[in-house]
Each structure stands twice: as structure tokens, then as C-alpha cells.
N, C-alpha and C. Protein backbone atom coordinates (compact mmCIF):
# COMPACT_ATOMS: atom_id res chain seq x y z
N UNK A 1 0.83 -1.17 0.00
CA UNK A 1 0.00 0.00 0.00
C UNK A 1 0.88 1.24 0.00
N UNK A 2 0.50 1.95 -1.10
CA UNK A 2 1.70 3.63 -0.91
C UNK A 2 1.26 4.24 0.80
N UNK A 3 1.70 5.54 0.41
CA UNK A 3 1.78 6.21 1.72
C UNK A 3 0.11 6.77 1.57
N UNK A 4 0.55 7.54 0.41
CA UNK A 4 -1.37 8.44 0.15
C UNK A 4 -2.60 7.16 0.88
N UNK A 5 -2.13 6.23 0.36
CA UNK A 5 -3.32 5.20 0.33
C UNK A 5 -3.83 4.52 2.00
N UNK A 6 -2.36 4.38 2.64
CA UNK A 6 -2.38 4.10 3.80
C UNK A 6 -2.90 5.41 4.72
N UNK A 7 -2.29 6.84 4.87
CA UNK A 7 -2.78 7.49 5.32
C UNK A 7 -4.28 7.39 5.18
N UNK A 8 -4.86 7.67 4.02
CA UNK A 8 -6.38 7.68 3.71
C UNK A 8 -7.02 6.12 4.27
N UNK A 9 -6.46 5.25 4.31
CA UNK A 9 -7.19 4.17 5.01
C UNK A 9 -6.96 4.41 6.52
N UNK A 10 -6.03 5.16 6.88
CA UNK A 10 -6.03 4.88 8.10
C UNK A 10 -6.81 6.06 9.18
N UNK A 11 -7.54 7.53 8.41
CA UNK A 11 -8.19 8.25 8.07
C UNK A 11 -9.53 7.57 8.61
N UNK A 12 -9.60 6.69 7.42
CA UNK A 12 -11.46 5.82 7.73
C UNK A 12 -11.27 5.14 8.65
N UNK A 13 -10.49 4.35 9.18
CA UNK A 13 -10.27 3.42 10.40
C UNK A 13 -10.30 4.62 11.55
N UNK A 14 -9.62 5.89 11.91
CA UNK A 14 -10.02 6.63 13.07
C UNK A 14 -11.05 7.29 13.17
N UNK A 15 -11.49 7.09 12.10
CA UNK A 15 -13.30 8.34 12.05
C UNK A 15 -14.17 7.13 12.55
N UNK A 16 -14.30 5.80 12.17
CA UNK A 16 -14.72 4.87 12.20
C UNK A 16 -14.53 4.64 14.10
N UNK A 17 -13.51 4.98 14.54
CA UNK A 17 -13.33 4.46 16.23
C UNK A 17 -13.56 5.59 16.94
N UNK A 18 -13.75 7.04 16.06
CA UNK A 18 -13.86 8.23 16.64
C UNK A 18 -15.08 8.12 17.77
N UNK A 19 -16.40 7.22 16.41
CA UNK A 19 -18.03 7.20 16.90
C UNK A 19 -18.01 6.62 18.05
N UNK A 20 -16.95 5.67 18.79
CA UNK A 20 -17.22 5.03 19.76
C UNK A 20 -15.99 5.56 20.91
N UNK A 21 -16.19 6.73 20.86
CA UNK A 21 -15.18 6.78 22.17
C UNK A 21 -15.99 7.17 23.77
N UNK A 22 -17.12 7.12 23.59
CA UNK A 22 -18.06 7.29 24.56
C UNK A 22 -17.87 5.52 25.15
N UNK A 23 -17.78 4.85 24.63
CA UNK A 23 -17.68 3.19 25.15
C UNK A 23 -16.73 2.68 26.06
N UNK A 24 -17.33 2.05 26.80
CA UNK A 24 -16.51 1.50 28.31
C UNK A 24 -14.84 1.06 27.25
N UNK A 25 -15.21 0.01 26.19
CA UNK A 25 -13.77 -0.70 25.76
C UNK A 25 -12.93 0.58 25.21
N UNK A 26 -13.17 1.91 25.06
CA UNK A 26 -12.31 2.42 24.40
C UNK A 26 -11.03 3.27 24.98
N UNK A 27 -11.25 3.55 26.11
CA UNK A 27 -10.19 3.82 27.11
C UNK A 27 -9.25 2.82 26.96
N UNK A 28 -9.23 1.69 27.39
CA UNK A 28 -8.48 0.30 27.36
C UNK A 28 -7.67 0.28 25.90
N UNK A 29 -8.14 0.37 25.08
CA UNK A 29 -8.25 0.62 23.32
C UNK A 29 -7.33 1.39 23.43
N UNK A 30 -7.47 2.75 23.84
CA UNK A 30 -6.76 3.77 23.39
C UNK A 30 -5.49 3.89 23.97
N UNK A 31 -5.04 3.35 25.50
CA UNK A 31 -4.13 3.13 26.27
C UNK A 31 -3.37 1.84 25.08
N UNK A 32 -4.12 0.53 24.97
CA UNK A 32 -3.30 -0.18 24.03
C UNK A 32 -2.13 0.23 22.71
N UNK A 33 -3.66 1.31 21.74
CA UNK A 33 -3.18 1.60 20.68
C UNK A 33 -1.77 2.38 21.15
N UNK A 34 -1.80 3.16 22.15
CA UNK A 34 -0.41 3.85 22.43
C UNK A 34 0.55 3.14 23.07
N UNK A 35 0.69 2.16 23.72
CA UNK A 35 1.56 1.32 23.27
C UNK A 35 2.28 0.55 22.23
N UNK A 36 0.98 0.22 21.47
CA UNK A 36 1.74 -0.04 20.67
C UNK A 36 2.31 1.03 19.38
N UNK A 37 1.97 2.03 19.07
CA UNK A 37 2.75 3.10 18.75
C UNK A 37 4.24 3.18 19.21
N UNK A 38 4.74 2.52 19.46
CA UNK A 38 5.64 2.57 19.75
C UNK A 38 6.73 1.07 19.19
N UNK A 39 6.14 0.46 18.80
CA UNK A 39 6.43 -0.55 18.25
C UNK A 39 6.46 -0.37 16.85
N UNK A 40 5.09 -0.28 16.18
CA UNK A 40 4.83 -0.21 14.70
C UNK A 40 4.99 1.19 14.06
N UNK A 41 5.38 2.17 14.93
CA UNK A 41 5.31 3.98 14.41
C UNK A 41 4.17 4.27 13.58
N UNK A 42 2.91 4.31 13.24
CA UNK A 42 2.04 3.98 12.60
C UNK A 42 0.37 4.80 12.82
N UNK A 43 0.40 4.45 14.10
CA UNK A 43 -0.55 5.10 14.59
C UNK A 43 -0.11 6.50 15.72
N UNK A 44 -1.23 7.31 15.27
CA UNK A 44 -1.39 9.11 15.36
C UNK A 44 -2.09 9.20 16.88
N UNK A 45 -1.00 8.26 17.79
CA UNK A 45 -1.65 8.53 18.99
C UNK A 45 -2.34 10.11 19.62
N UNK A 46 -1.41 10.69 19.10
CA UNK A 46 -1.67 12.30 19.57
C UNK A 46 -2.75 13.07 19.33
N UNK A 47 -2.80 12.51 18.17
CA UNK A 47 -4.61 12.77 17.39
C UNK A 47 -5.74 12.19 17.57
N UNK A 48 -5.55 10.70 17.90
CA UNK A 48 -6.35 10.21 18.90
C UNK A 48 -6.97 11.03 20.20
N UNK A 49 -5.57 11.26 21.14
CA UNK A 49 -6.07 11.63 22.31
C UNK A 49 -6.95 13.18 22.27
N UNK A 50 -6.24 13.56 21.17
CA UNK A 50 -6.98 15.20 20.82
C UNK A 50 -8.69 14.67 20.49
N UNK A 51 -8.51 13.94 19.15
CA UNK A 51 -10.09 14.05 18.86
C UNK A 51 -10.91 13.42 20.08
N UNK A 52 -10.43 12.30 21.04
CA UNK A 52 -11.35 11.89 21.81
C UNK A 52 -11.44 12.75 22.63
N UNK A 53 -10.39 13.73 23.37
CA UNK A 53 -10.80 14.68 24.65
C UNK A 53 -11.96 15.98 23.64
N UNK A 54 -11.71 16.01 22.50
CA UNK A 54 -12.44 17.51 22.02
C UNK A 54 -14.37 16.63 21.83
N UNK A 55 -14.12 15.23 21.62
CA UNK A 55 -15.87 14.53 21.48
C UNK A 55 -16.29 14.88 23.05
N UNK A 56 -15.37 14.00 24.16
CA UNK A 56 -16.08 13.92 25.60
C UNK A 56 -14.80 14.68 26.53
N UNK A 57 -14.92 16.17 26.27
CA UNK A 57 -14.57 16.77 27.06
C UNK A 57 -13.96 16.48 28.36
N UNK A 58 -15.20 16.01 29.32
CA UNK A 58 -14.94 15.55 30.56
C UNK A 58 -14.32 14.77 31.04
N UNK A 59 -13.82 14.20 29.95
CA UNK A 59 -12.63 12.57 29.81
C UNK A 59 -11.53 12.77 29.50
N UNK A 60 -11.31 14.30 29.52
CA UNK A 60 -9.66 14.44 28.76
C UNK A 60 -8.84 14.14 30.00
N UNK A 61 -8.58 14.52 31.16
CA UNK A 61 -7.47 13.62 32.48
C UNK A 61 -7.70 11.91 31.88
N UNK A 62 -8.83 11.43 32.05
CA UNK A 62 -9.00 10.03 31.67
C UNK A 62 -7.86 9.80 30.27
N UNK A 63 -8.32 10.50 29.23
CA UNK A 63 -7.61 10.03 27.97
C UNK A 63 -6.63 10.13 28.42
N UNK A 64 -5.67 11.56 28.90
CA UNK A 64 -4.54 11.64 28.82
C UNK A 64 -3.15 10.43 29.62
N UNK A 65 -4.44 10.24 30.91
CA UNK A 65 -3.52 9.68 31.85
C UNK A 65 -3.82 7.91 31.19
N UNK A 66 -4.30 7.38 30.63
CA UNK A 66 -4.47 6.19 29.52
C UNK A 66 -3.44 6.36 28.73
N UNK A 67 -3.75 7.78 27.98
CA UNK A 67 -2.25 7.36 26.71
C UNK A 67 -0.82 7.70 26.97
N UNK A 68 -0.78 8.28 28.39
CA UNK A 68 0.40 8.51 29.32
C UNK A 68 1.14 6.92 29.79
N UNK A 69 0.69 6.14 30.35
CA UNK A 69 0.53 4.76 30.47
C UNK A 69 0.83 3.52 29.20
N UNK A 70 0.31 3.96 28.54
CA UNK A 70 0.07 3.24 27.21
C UNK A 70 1.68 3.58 26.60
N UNK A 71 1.48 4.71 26.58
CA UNK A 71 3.00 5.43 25.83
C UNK A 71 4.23 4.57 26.43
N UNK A 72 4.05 4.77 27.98
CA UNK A 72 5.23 4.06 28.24
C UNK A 72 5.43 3.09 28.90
N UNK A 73 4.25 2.14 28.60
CA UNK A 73 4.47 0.78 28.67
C UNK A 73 5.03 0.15 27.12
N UNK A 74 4.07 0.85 26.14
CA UNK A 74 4.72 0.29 25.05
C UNK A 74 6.24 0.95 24.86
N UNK A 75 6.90 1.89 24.95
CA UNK A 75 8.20 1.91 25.06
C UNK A 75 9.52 1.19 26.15
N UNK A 76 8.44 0.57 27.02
CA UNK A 76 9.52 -0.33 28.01
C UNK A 76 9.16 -1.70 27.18
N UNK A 77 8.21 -1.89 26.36
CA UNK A 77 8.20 -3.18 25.47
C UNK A 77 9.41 -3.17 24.32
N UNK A 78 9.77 -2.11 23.87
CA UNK A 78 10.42 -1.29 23.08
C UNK A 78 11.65 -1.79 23.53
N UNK A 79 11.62 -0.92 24.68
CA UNK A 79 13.16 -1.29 24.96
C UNK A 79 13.62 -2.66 25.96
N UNK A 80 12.78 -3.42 25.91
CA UNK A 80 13.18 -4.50 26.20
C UNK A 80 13.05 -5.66 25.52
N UNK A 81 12.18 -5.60 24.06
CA UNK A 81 13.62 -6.51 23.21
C UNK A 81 14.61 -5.85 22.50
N UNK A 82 14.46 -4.46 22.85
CA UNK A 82 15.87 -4.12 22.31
C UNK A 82 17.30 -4.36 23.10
N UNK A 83 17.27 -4.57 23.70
CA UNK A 83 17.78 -4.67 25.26
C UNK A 83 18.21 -6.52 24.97
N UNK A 84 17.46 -7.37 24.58
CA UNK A 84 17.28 -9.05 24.65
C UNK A 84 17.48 -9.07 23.33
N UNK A 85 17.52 -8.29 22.13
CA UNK A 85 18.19 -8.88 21.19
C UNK A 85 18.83 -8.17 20.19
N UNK A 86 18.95 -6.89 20.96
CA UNK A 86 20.02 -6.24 20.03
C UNK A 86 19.97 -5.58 18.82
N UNK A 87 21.12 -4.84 18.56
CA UNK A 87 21.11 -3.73 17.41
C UNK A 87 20.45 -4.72 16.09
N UNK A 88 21.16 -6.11 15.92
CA UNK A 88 20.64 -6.79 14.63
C UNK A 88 18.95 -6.64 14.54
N UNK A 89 18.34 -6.71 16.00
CA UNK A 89 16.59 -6.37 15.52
C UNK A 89 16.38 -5.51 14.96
N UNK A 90 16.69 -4.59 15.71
CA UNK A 90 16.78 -2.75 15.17
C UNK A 90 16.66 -2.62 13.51
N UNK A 91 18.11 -3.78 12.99
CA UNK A 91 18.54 -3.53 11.53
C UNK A 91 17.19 -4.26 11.15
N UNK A 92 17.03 -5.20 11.30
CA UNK A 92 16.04 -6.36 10.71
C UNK A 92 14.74 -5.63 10.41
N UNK A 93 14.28 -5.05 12.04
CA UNK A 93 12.82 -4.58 11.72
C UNK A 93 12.51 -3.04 11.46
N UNK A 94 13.16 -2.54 11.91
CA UNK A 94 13.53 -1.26 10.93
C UNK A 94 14.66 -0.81 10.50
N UNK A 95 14.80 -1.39 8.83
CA UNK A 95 15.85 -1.50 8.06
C UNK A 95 16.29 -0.17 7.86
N UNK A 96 15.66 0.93 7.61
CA UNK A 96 15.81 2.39 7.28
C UNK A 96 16.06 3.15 8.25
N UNK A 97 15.71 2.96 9.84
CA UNK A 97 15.71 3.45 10.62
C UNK A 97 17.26 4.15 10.80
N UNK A 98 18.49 3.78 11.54
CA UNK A 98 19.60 3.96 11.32
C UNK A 98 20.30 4.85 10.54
N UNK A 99 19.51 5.71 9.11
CA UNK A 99 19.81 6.47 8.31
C UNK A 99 19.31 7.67 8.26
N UNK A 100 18.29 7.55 9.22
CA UNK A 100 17.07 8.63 9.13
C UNK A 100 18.04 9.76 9.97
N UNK A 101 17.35 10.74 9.61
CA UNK A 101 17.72 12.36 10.26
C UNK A 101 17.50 12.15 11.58
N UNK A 102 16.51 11.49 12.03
CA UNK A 102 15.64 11.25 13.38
C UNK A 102 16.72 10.59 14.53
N UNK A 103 17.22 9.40 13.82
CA UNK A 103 18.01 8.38 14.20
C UNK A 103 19.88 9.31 14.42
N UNK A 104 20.06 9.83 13.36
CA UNK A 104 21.58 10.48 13.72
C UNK A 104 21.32 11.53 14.67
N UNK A 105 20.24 12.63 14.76
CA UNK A 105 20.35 13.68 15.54
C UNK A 105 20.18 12.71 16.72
N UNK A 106 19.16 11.63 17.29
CA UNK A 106 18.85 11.37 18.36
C UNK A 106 19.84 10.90 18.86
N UNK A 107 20.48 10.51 18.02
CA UNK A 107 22.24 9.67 19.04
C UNK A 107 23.29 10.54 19.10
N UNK A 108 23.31 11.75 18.50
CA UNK A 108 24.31 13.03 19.47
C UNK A 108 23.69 13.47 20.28
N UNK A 109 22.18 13.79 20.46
CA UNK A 109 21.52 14.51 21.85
C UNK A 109 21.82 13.41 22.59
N UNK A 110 21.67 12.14 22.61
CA UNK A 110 21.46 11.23 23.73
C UNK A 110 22.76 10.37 24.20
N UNK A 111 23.75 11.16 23.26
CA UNK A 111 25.11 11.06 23.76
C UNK A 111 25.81 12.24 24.55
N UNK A 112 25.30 13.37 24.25
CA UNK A 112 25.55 14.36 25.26
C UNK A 112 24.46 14.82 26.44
N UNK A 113 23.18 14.04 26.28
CA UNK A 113 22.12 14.68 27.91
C UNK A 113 21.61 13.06 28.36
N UNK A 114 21.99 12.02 27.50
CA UNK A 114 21.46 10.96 28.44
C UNK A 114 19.62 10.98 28.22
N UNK A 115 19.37 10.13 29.96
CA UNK A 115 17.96 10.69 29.63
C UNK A 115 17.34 12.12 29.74
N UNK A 116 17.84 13.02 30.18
CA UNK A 116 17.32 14.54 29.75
C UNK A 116 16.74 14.15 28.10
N UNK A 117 17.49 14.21 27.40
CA UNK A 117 16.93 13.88 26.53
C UNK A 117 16.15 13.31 25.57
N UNK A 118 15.98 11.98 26.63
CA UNK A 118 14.52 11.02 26.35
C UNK A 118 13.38 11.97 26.95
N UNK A 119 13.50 12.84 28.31
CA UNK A 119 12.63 13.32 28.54
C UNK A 119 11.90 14.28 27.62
N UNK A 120 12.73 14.83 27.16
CA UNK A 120 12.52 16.58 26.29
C UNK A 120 11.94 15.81 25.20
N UNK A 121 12.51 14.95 24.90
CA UNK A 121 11.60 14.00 23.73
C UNK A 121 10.40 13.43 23.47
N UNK A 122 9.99 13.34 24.84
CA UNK A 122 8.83 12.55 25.46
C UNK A 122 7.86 13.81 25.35
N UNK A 123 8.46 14.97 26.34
CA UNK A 123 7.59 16.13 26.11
C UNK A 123 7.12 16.96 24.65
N UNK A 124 7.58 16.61 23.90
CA UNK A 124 7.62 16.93 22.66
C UNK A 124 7.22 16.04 21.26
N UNK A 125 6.53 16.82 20.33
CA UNK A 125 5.95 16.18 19.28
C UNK A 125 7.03 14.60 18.40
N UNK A 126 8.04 15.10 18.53
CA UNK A 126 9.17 14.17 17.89
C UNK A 126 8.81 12.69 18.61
N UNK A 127 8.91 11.29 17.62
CA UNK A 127 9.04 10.53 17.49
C UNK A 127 9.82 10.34 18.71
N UNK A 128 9.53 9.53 19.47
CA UNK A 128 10.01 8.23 20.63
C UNK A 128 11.08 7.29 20.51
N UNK A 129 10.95 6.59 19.42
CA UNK A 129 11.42 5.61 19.27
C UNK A 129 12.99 5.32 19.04
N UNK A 130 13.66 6.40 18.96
CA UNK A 130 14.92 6.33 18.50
C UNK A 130 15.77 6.42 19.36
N UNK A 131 15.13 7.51 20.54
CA UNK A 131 15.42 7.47 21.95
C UNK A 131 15.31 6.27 22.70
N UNK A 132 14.05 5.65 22.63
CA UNK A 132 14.22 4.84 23.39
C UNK A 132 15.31 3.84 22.82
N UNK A 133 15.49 3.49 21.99
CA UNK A 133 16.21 2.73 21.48
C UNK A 133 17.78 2.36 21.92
N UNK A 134 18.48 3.89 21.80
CA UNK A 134 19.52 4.53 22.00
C UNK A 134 19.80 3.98 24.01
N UNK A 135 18.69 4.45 24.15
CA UNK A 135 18.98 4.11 25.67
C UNK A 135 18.85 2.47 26.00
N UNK A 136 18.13 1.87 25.94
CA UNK A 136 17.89 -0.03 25.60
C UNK A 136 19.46 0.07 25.27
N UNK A 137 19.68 0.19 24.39
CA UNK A 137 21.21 0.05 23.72
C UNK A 137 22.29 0.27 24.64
N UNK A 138 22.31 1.32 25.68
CA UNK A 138 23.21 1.52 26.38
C UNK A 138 22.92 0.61 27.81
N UNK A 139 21.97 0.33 28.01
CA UNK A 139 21.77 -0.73 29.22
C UNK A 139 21.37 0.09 30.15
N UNK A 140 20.30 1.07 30.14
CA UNK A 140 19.80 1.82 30.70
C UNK A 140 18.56 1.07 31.79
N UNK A 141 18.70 1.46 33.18
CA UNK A 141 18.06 0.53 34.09
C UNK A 141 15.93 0.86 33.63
N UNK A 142 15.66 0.01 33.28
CA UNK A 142 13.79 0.27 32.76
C UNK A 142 13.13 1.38 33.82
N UNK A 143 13.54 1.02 34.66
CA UNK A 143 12.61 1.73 35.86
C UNK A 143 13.08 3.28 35.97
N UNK A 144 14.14 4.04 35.89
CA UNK A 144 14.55 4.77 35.24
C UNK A 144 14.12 5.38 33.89
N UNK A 145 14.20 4.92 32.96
CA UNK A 145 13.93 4.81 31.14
C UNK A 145 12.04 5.11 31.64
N UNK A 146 11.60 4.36 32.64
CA UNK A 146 9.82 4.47 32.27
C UNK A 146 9.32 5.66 33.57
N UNK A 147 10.45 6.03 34.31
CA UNK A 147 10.13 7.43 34.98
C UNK A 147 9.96 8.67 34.21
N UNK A 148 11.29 8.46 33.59
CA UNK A 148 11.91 9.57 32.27
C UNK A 148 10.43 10.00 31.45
N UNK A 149 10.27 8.60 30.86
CA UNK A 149 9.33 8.73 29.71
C UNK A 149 8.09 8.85 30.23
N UNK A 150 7.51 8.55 31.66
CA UNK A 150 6.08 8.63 32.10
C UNK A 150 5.95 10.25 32.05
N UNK A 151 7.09 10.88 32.62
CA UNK A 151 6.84 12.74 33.32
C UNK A 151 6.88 13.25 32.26
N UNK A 152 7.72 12.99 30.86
CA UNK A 152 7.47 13.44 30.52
C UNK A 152 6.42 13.44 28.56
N UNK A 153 5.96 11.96 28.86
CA UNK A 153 4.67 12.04 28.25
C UNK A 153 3.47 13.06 29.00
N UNK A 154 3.50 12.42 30.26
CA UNK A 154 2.12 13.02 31.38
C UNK A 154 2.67 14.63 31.19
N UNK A 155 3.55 15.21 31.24
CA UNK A 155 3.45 16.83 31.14
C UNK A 155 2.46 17.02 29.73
N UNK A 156 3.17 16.42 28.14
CA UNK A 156 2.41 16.67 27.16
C UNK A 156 1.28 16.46 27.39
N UNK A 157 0.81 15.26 27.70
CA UNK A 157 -0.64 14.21 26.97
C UNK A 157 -1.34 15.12 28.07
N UNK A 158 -1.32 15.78 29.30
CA UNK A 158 -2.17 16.43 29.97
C UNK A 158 -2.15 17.94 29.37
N UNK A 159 -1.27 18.59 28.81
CA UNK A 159 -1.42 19.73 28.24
C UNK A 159 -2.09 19.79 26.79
N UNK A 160 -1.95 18.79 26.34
CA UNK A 160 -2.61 18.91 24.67
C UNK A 160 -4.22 18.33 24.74
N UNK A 161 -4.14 17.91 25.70
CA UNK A 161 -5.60 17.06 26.15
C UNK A 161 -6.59 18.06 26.71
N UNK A 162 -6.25 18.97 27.39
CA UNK A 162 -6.95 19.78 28.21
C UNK A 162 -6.80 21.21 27.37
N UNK A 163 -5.93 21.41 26.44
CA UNK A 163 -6.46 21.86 25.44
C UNK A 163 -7.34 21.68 24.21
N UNK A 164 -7.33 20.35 24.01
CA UNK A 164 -8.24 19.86 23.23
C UNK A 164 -9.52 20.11 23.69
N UNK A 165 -9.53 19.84 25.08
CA UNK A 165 -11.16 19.86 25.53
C UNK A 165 -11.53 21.43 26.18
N UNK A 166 -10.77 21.64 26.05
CA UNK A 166 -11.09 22.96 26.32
C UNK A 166 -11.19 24.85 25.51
N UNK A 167 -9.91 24.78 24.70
CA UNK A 167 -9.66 25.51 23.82
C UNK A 167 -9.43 24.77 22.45
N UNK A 168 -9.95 23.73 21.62
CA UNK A 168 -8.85 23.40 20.97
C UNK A 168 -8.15 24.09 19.65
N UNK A 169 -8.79 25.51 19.78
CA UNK A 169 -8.16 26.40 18.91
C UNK A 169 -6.76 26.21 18.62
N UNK A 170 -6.51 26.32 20.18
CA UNK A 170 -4.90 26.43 20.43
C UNK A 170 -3.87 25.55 20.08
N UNK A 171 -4.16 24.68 19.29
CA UNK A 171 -3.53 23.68 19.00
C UNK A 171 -3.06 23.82 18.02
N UNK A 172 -3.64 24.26 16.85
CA UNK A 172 -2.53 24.57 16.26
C UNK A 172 -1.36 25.64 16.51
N UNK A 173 -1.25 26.31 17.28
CA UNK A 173 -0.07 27.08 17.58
C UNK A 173 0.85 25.92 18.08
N UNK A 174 0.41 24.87 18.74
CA UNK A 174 1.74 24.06 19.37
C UNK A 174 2.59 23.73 18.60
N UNK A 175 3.56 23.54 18.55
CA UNK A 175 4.87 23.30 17.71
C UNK A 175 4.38 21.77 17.24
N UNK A 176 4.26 21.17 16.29
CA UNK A 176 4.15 19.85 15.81
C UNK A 176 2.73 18.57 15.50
N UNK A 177 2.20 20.27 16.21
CA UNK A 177 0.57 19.23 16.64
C UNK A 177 -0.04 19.67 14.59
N UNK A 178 -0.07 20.31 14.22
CA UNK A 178 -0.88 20.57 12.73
C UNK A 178 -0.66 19.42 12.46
N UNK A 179 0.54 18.71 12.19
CA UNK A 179 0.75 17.05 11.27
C UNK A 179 -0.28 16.55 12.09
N UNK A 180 -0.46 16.22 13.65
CA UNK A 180 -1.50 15.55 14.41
C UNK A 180 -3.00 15.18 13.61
N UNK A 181 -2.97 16.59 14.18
CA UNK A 181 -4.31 16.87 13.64
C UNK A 181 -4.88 16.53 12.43
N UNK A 182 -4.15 17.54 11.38
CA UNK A 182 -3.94 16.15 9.77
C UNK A 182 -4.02 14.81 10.15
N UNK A 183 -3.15 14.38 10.81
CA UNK A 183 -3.67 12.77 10.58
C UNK A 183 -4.80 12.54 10.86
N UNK A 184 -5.50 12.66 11.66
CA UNK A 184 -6.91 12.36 12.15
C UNK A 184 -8.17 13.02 11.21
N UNK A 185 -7.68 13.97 10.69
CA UNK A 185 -8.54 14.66 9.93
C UNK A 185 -9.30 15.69 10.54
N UNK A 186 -8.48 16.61 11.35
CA UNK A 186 -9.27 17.83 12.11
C UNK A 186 -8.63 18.76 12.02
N UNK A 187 -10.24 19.76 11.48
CA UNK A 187 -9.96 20.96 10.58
C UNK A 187 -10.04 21.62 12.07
N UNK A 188 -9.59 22.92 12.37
CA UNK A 188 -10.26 24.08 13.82
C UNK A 188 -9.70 25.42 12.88
């Protein structure tokens, strides 16, 4: 499937789960899907948590502190088979990864701040995964690695959430959230 094609299917698949975020299973759902975001890079957790706090308002702490959780459980999944089997997975299952802009800048920041820099990462629109990676790689203790990454998902996912449900004008001013939003398909 190209990119156009996948985006646009994946478009109808979140409008399609949008209708049910009032439902007991979708909390659970949405904590999952952000875990695994972190595995497959794929899914627009961020846009998720936006469109569901802007449907049921009153649920944005709920969403946030779900995809706060979710985020970094699936990144201690992350980094613990990276951790059990090494850079060759890395190459295997993401073959391109290693070349990317994402991948070289993230291994001079995270060679000069450590986890500071998983954190600032966490707080911020940029991709996860390269960080976490970087750190798995260095033998970074989990419990540590999922403090890092809890404070500072929970700073974002509670600030973009409670803007969602509250202003969500403001969102597009945030640095990185417009791609978000695009993905999900929300115009403001």
C-alpha cells in the first residue's frame, strides 16, 4: 500500500473508532493503541487523544492519563527486546531506521544529555522511538527509562488534552501538533 493510500485508510479506520469513544472498551483501546505506537510507528496517537478529549470533554485527564501509560508501557516493550536482542533487531525490523535524520540527531543529543533527553523528547511532538532505542542500547536501568518517559509524556498528553477539551483552537499554535491533527482529519 503507498503512503497516500495508507494514510487515507487509516483516516477511515479513526473516524470509524472516533463514533465510539463514549464506550466503556475504548479507554483500554486507546491506552493499548499507544503502546503499541511505539512498536509499529504507525498510529497518530496524539490525534487520537486530541479528537477523543475535544468529542467527551470531561474525559480528557481520563484520555490523557491512559495514553500517558500506554506510551510508556509500550516503550519499556520497546526497549526490552531491544535490550534481549540487540542492534541486529533494530537492523532487521527497521531496516531504514539507522539512516534517518531522526536516528543520527537522536544519538548526538542522547550522547551528550542521556535521559534529559529522552525526557525533552517525550515532552515533545518528535518521534520516541529512536530514543528509546539509543537508551535499551546503552543498558539503561527500565525503571529509570519508564520514569523519564512517564513525566514526561504526562506533562504533554495532559497539556494537549486539556487543550483539546477545552480551547482546541490552540492547537494549532503548538509546535508539531498541525501534522497531528492532519492525521486524524481535524480541521479548527
Amino acid at each position: 500500500m503507498g503512503s497516500d493510500k495508507q494514510q487515507k485508510y487509516l483516516r477511515i479506520q479513526i473516524k470509524k473508532l472516533q463514533r465510539h469513544t463514549g464506550k466503556k472498551w475504548f479507554v483500554p483501546l486507546l491506552g493499548f493503541l499507544a503502546a503499541l505506537d511505539n512498536i509499529v510507528i504507525v498510529i497518530p496517537t496524539d490525534g487520537l487523544l486530541i479528537s477523543s478529549s475535544m468529542l467527551i470533554p470531561k474525559k480528557w485527564l481520563t484520555f490523557a492519563l491512559t495514553v500517558t501509560i500506554g506510551s510508556m508501557l509500550g516503550a519499556l516493550a520497546l526497549a526490552s527486546i531491544v535490550e534481549f536482542q540487540g542492534l541486529p533487531w533494530i537492523v532487521e525490523h527497521y531496516p531504514n531506521l539507522l539512516q534517518t535524520k531522526s536516528w543520527i540527531w537522536s544519538q548526538e543529543f542522547f550522547e551528550n544529555y542521556g535521559l534529559l533527553f529522552v525526557f525533552v523528547v517525550g515532552l515533545s511532538p518528535l518521534m520516541q522511538q529512536p530514543a528509546v532505542i539509543l537508551a535499551a542500547l546503552v543498558n539503561t536501568p527500565l525503571y529509570k527509562l519508564a520514569l523519564v518517559i512517564f513525566f514526561g509524556r504526562l506533562i504533554k498528553y495532559l497539556l494537549v488534552s486539556y487543550i483539546a477539551s477545552h480551547s482546541p483552537k490552540y492547537l494549532k499554535k503548538i509546535w508539531g501538533m498541525k501534522g497531528e491533527l492532519d492525521e486524524v482529519d481535524i480541521k479548527l
